[in-house]
N, C-alpha and C. Protein backbone atom coordinates (compact mmCIF):
# COMPACT_ATOMS: atom_id res chain seq x y z
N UNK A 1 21.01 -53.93 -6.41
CA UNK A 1 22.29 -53.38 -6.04
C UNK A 1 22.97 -52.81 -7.28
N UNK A 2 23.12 -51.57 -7.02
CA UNK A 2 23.86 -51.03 -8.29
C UNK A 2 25.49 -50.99 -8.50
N UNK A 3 26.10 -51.41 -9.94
CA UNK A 3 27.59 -52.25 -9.89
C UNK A 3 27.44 -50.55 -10.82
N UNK A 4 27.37 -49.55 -10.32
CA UNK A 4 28.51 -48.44 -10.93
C UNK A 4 28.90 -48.43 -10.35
N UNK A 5 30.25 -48.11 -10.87
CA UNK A 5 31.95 -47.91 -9.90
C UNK A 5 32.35 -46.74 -10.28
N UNK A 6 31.57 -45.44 -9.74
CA UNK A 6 32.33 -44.32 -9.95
C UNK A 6 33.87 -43.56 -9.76
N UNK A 7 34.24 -42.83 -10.01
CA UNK A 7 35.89 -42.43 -9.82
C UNK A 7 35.07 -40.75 -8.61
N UNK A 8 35.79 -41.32 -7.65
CA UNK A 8 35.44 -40.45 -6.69
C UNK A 8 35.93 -38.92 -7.44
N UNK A 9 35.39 -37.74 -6.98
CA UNK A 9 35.37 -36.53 -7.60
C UNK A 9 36.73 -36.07 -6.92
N UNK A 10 37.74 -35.43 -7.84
CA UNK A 10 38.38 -34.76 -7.34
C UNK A 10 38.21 -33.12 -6.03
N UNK A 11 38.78 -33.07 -5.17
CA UNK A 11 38.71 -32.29 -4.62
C UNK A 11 40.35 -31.98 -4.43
N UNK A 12 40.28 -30.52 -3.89
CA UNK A 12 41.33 -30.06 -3.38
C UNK A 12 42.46 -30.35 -2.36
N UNK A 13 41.80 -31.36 -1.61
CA UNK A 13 41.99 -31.92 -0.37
C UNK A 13 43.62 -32.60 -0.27
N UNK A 14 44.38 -32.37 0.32
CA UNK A 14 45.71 -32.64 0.27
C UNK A 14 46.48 -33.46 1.22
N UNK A 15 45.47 -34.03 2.00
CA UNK A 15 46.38 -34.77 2.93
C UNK A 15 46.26 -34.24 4.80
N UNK A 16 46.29 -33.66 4.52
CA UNK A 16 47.05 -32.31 5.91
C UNK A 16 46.16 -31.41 6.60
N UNK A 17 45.03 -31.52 6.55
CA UNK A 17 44.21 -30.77 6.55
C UNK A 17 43.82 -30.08 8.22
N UNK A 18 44.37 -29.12 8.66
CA UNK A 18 44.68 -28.29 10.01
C UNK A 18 42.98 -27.39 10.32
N UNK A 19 42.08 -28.02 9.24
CA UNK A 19 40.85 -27.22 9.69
C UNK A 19 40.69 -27.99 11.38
N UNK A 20 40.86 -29.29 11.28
CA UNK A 20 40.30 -30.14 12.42
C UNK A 20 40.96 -29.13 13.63
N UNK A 21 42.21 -28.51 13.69
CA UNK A 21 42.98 -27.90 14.84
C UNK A 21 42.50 -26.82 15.23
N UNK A 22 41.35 -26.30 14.50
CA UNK A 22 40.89 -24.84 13.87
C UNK A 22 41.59 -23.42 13.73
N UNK A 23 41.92 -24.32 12.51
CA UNK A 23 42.71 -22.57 11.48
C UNK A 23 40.99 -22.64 10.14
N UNK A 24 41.04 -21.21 10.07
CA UNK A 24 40.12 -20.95 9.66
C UNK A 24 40.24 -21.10 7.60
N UNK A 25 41.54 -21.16 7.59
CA UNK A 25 42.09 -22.11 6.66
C UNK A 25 43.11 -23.38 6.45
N UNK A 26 42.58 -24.16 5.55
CA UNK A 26 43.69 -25.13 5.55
C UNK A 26 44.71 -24.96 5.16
N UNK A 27 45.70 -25.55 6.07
CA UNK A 27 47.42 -25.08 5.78
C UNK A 27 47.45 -26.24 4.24
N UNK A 28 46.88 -27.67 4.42
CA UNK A 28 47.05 -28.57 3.62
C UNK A 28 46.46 -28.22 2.09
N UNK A 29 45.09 -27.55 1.55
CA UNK A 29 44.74 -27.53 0.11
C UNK A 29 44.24 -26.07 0.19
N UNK A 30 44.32 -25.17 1.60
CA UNK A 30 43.78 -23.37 1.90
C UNK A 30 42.69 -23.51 1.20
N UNK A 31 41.79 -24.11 1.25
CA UNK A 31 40.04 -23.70 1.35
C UNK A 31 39.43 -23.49 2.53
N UNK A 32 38.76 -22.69 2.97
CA UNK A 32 38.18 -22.05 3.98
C UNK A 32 37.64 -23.11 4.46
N UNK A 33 37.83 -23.07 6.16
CA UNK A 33 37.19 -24.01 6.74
C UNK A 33 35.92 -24.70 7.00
N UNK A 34 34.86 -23.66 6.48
CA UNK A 34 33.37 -24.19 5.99
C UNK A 34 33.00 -24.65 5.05
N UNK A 35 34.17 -24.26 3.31
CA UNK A 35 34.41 -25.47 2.52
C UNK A 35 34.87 -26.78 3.02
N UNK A 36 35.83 -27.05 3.59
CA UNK A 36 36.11 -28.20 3.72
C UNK A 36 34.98 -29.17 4.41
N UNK A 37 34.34 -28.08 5.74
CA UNK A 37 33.58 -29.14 5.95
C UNK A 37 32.06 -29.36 4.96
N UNK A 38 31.75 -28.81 4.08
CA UNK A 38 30.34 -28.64 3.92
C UNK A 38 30.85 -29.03 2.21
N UNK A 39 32.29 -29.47 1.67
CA UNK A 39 32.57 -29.88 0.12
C UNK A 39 31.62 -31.04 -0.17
N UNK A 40 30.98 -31.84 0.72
CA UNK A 40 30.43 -32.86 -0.57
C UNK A 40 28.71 -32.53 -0.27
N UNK A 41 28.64 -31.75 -0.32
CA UNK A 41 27.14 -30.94 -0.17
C UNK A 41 27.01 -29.91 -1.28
N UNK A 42 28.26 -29.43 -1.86
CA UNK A 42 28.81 -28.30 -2.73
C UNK A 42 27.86 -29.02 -4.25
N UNK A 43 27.00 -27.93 -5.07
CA UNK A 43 26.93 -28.36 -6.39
C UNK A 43 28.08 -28.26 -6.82
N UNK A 44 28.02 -28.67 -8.50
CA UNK A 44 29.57 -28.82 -9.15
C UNK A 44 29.41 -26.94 -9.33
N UNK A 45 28.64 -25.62 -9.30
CA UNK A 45 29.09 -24.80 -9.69
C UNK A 45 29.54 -24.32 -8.22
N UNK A 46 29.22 -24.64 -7.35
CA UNK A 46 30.42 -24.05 -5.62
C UNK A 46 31.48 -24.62 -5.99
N UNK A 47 31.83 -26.24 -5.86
CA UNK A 47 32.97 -26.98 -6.65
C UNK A 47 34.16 -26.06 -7.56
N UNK A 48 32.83 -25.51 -8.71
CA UNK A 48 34.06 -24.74 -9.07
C UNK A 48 34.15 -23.25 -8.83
N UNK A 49 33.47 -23.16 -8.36
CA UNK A 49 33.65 -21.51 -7.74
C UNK A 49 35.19 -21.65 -6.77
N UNK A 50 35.00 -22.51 -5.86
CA UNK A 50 36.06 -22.99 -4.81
C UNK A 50 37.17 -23.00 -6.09
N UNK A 51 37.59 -24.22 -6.53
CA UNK A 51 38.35 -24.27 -7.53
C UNK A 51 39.07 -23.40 -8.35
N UNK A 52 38.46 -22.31 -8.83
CA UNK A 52 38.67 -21.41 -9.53
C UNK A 52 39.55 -19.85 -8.58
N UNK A 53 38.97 -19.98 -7.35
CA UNK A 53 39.66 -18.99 -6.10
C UNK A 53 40.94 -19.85 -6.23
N UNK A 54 40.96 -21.07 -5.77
CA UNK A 54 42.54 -21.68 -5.28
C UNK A 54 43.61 -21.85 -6.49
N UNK A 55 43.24 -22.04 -7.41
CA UNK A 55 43.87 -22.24 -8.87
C UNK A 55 44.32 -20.77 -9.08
N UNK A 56 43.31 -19.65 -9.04
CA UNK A 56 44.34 -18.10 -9.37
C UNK A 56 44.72 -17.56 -8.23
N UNK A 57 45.04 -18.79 -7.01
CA UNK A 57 45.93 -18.29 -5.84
C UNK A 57 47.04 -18.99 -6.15
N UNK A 58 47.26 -20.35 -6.95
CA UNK A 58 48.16 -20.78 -7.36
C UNK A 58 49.15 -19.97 -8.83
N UNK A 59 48.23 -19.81 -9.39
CA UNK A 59 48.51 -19.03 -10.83
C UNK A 59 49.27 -17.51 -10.00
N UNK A 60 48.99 -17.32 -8.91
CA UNK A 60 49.28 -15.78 -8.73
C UNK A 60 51.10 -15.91 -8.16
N UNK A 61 50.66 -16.77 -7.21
CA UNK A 61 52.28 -17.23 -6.53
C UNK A 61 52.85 -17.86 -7.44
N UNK A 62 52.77 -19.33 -8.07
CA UNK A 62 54.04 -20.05 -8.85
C UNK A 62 54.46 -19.89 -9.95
N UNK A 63 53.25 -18.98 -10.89
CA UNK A 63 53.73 -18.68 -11.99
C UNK A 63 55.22 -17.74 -12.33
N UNK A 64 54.91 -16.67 -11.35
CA UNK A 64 56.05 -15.90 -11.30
C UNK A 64 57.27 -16.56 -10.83
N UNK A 65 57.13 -17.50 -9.38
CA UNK A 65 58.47 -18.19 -9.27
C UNK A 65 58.97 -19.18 -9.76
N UNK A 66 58.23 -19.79 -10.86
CA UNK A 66 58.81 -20.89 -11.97
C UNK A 66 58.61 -20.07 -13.20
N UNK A 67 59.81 -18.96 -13.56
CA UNK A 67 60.10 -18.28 -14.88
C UNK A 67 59.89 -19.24 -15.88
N UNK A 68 61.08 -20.07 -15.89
CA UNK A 68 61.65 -20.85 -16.84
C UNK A 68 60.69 -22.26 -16.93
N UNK A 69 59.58 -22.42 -16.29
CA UNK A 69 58.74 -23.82 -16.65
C UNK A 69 58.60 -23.87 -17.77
N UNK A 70 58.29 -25.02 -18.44
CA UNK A 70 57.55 -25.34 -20.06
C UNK A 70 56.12 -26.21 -19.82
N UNK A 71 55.24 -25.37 -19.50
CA UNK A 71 53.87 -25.91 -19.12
C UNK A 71 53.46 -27.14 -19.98
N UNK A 72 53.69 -27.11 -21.17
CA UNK A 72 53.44 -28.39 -21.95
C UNK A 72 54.13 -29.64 -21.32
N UNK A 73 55.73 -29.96 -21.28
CA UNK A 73 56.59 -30.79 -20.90
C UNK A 73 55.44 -30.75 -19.01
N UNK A 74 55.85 -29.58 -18.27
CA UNK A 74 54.92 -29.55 -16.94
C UNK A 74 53.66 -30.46 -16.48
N UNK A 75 52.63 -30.65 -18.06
CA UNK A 75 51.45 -31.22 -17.76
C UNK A 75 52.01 -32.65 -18.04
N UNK A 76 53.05 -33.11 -19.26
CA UNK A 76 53.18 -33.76 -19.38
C UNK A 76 53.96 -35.20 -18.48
N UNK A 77 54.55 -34.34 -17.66
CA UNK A 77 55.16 -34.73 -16.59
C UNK A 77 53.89 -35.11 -15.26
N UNK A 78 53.42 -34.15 -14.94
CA UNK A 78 52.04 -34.76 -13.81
C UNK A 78 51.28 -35.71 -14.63
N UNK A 79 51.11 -35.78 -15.36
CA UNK A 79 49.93 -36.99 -16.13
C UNK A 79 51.07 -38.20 -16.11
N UNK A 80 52.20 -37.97 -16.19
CA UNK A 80 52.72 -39.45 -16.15
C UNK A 80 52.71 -40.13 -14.88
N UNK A 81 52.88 -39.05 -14.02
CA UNK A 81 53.23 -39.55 -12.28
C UNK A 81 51.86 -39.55 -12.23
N UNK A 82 50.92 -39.86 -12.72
CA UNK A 82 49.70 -40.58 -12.19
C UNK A 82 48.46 -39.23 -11.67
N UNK A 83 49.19 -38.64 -11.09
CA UNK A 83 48.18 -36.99 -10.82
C UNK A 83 47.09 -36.89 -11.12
N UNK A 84 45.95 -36.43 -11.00
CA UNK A 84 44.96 -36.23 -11.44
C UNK A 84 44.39 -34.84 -11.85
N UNK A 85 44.20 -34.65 -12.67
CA UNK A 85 44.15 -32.87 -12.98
C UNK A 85 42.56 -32.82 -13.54
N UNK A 86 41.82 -31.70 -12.97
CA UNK A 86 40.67 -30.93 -13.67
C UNK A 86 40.98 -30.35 -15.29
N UNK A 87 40.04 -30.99 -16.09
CA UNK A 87 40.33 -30.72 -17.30
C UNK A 87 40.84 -28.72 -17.62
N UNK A 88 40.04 -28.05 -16.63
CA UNK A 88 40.23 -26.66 -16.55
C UNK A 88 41.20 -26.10 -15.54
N UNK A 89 42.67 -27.53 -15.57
CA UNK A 89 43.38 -26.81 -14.64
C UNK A 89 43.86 -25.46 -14.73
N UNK A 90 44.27 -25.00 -13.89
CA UNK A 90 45.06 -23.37 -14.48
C UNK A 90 46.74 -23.97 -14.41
N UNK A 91 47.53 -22.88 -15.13
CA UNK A 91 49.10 -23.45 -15.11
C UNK A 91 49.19 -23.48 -13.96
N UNK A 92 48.96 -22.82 -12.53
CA UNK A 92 49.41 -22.98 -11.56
C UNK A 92 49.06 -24.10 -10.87
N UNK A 93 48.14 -24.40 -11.40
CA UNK A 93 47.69 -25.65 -10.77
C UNK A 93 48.74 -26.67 -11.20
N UNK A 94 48.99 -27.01 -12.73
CA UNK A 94 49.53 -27.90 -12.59
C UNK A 94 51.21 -27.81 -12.15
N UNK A 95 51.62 -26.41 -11.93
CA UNK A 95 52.89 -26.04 -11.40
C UNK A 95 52.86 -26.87 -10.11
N UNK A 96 51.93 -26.64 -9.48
CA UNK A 96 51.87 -27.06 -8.33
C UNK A 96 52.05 -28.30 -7.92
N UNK A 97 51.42 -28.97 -8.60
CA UNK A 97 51.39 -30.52 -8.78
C UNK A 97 52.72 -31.54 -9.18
N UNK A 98 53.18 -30.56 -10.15
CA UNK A 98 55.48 -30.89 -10.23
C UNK A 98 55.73 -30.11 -9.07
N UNK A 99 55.76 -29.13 -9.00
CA UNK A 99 56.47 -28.94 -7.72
C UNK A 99 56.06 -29.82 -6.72
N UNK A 100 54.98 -30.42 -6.04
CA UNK A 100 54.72 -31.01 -5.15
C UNK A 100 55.66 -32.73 -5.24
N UNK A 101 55.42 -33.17 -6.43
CA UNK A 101 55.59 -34.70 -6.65
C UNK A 101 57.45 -34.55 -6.85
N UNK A 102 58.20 -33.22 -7.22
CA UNK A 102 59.82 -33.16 -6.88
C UNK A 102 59.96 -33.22 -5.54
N UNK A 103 58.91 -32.49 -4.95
CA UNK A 103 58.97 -31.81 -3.20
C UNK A 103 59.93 -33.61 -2.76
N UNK A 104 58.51 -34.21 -3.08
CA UNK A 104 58.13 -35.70 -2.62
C UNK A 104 59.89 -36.38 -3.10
N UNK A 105 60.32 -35.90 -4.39
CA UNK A 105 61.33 -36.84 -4.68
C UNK A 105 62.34 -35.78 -5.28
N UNK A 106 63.52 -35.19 -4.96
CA UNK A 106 63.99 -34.19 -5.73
C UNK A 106 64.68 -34.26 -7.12
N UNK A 107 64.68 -35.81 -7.31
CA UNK A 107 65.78 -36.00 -8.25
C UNK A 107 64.59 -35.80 -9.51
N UNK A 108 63.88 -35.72 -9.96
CA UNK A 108 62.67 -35.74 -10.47
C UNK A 108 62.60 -34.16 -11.35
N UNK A 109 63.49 -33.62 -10.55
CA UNK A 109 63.44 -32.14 -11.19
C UNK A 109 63.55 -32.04 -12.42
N UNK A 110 65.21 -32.97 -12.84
CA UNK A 110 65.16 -32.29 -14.03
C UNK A 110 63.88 -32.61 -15.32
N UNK A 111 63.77 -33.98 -14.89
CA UNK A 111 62.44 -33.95 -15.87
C UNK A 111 60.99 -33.58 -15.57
N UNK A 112 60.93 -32.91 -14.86
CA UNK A 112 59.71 -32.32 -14.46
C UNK A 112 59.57 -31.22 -15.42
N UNK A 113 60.43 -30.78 -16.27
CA UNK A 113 60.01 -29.23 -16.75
C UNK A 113 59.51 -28.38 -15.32
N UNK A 114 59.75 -27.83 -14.93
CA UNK A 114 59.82 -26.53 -14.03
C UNK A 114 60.83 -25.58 -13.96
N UNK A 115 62.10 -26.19 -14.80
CA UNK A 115 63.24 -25.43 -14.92
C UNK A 115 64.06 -25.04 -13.80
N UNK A 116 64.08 -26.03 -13.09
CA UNK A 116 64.78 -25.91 -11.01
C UNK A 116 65.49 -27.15 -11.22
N UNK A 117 66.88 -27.08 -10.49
CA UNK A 117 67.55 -28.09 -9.82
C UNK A 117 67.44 -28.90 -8.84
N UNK A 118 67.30 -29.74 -8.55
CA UNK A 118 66.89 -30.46 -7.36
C UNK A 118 67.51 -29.91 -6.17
N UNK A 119 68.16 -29.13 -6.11
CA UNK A 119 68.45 -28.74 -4.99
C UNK A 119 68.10 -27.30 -4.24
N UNK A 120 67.14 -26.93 -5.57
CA UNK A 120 66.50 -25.78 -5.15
C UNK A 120 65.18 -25.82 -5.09
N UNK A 121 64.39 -27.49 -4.99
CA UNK A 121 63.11 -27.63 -4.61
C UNK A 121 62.70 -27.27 -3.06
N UNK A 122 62.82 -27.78 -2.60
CA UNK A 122 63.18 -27.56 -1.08
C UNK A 122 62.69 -26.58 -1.00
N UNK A 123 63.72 -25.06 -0.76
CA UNK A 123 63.59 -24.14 -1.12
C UNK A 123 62.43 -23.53 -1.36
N UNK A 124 62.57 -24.02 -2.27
CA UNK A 124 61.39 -23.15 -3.33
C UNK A 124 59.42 -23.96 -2.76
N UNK A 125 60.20 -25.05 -2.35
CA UNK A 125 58.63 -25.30 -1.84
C UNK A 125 58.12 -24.79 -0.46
N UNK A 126 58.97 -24.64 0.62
CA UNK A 126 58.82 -24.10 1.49
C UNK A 126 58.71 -22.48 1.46
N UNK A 127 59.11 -21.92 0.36
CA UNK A 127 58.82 -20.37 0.53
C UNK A 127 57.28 -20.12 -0.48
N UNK A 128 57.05 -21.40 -1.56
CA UNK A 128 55.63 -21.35 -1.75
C UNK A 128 54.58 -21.58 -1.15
N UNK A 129 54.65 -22.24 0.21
CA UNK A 129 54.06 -22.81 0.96
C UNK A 129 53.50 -22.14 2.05
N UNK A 130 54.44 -20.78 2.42
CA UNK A 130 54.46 -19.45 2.98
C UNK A 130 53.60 -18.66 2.63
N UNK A 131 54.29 -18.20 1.00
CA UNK A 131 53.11 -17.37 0.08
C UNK A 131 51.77 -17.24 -0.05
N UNK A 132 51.36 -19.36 -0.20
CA UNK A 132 50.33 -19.19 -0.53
C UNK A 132 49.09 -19.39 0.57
N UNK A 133 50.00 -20.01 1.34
CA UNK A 133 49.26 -19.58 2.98
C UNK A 133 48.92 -18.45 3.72
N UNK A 134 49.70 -16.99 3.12
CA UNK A 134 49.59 -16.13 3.74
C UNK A 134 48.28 -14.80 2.87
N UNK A 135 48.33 -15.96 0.98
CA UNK A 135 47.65 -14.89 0.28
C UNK A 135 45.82 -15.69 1.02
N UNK A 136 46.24 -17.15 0.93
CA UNK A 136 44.63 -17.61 1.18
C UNK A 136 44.03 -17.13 2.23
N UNK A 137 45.01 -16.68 3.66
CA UNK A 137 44.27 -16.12 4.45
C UNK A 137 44.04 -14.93 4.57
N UNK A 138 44.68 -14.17 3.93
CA UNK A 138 44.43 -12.97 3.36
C UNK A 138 42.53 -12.66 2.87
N UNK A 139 42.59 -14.13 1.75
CA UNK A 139 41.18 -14.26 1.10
C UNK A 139 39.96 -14.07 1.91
N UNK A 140 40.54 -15.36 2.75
CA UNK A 140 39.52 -15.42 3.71
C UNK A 140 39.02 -14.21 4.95
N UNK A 141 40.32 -13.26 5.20
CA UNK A 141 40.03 -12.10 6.11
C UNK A 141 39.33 -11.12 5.43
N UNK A 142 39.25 -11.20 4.14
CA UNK A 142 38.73 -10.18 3.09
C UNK A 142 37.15 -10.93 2.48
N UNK A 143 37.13 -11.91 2.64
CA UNK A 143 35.60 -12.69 2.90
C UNK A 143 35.11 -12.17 4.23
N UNK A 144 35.66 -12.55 4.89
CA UNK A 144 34.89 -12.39 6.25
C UNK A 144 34.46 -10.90 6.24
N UNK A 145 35.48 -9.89 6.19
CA UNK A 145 34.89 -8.49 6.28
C UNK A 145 34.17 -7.97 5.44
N UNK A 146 33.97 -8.64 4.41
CA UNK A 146 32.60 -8.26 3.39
C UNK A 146 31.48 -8.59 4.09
N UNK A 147 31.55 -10.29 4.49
CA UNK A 147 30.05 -10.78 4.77
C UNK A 147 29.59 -9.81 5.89
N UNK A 148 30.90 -9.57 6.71
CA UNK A 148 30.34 -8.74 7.87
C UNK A 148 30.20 -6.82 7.83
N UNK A 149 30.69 -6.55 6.51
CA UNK A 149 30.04 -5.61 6.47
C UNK A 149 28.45 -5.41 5.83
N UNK A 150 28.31 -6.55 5.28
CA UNK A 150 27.04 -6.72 4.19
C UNK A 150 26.06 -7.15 5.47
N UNK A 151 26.06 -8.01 6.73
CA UNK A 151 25.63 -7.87 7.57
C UNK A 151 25.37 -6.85 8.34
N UNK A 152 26.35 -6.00 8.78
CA UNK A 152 25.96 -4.59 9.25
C UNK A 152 25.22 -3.96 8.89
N UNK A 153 25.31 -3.91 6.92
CA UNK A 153 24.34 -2.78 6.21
C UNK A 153 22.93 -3.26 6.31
N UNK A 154 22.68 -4.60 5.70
CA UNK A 154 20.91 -5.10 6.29
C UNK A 154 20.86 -4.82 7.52
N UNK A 155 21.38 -4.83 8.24
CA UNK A 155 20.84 -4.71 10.19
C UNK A 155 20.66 -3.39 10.41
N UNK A 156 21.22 -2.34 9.52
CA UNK A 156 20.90 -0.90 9.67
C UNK A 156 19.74 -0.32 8.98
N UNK A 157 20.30 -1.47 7.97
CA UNK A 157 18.61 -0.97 6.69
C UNK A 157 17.47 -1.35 7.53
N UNK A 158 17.30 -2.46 7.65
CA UNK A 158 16.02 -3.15 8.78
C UNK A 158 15.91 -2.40 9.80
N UNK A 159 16.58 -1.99 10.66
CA UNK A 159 16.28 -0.80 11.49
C UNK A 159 16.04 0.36 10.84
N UNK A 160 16.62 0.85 10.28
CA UNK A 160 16.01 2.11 9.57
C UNK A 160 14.12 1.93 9.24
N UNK A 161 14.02 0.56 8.24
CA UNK A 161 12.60 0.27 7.74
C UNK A 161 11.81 0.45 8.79
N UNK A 162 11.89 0.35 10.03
CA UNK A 162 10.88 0.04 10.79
C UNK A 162 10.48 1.36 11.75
């Protein structure tokens, strides 16, 4: 019997996860619904392929709406509240992660470094929450019409070959 006690792998996974209802993304961590189901089958380079899409969907939305963050004080703040971060987080990632843990508690703001009042978390999390729901499915409608045009073109080529 083997006594390693591994630290389960981080994933994206957030709690909330609306693939089960079938949205073709998750409202809870927006990875496409065949990631979610097929993540612990993923090598670590899908892992971070995945990773690397959701992090510059984060970097794209929060960076701009947290002007005034101080990413240093920012990381320093999620590593205290316990968080767990990929050594290659992106800033948005860990934007995300203060914004989420104020969401959770507002008074938290001011030392969060994010440069927001507690009374404009709220706010500000519900209109990120919008954003980044509306860019991931965006992703995913713009996946899909590739694979399915890249499908069309072999099915024409193969007919053509023959």
């Amino acid at each position: 019997m083997s006594t390693d006690r591994r630290i389960a792998s981080l994933t994206p996974c957030a709690g909330r996860c609306s693939t089960v209802f079938g949205d073709s993304v998750c409202r809870g961590c927006r990875r496409f619904n065949h990631e979610v189901i097929k993540w612990n089958s993923y090598t670590p380079e899908q892992h971070s392929a995945v990773w690397k899409r959701l992090d510059a969907q984060l970097d794209q939305i929060l960076v701009p709406m947290l002007p005034f963050a101080d990413l240093c004080h920012v990381e320093g703040f999620v590593l205290s509240k316990r968080a767990r971060l990929r050594p290659d987080a992106s800033p948005g990632r860990k934007l995300y992660h203060a914004l989420k843990i104020c969401e959770k508690n507002k008074n938290f703001a001011d030392e969060s470094g994010l440069g927001i009042q507690g009374s404009r978390v709220k706010p500000l999390w519900q209109e990120f929450e919008r954003r980044v729901l509306a860019l991931a499915e965006a992703s995913y409608d713009l996946a899909f019409l590739r694979a399915d045009g890249i499908s069309h073109n072999l099915i024409h080529r193969a007919e053509d070959d023959e």
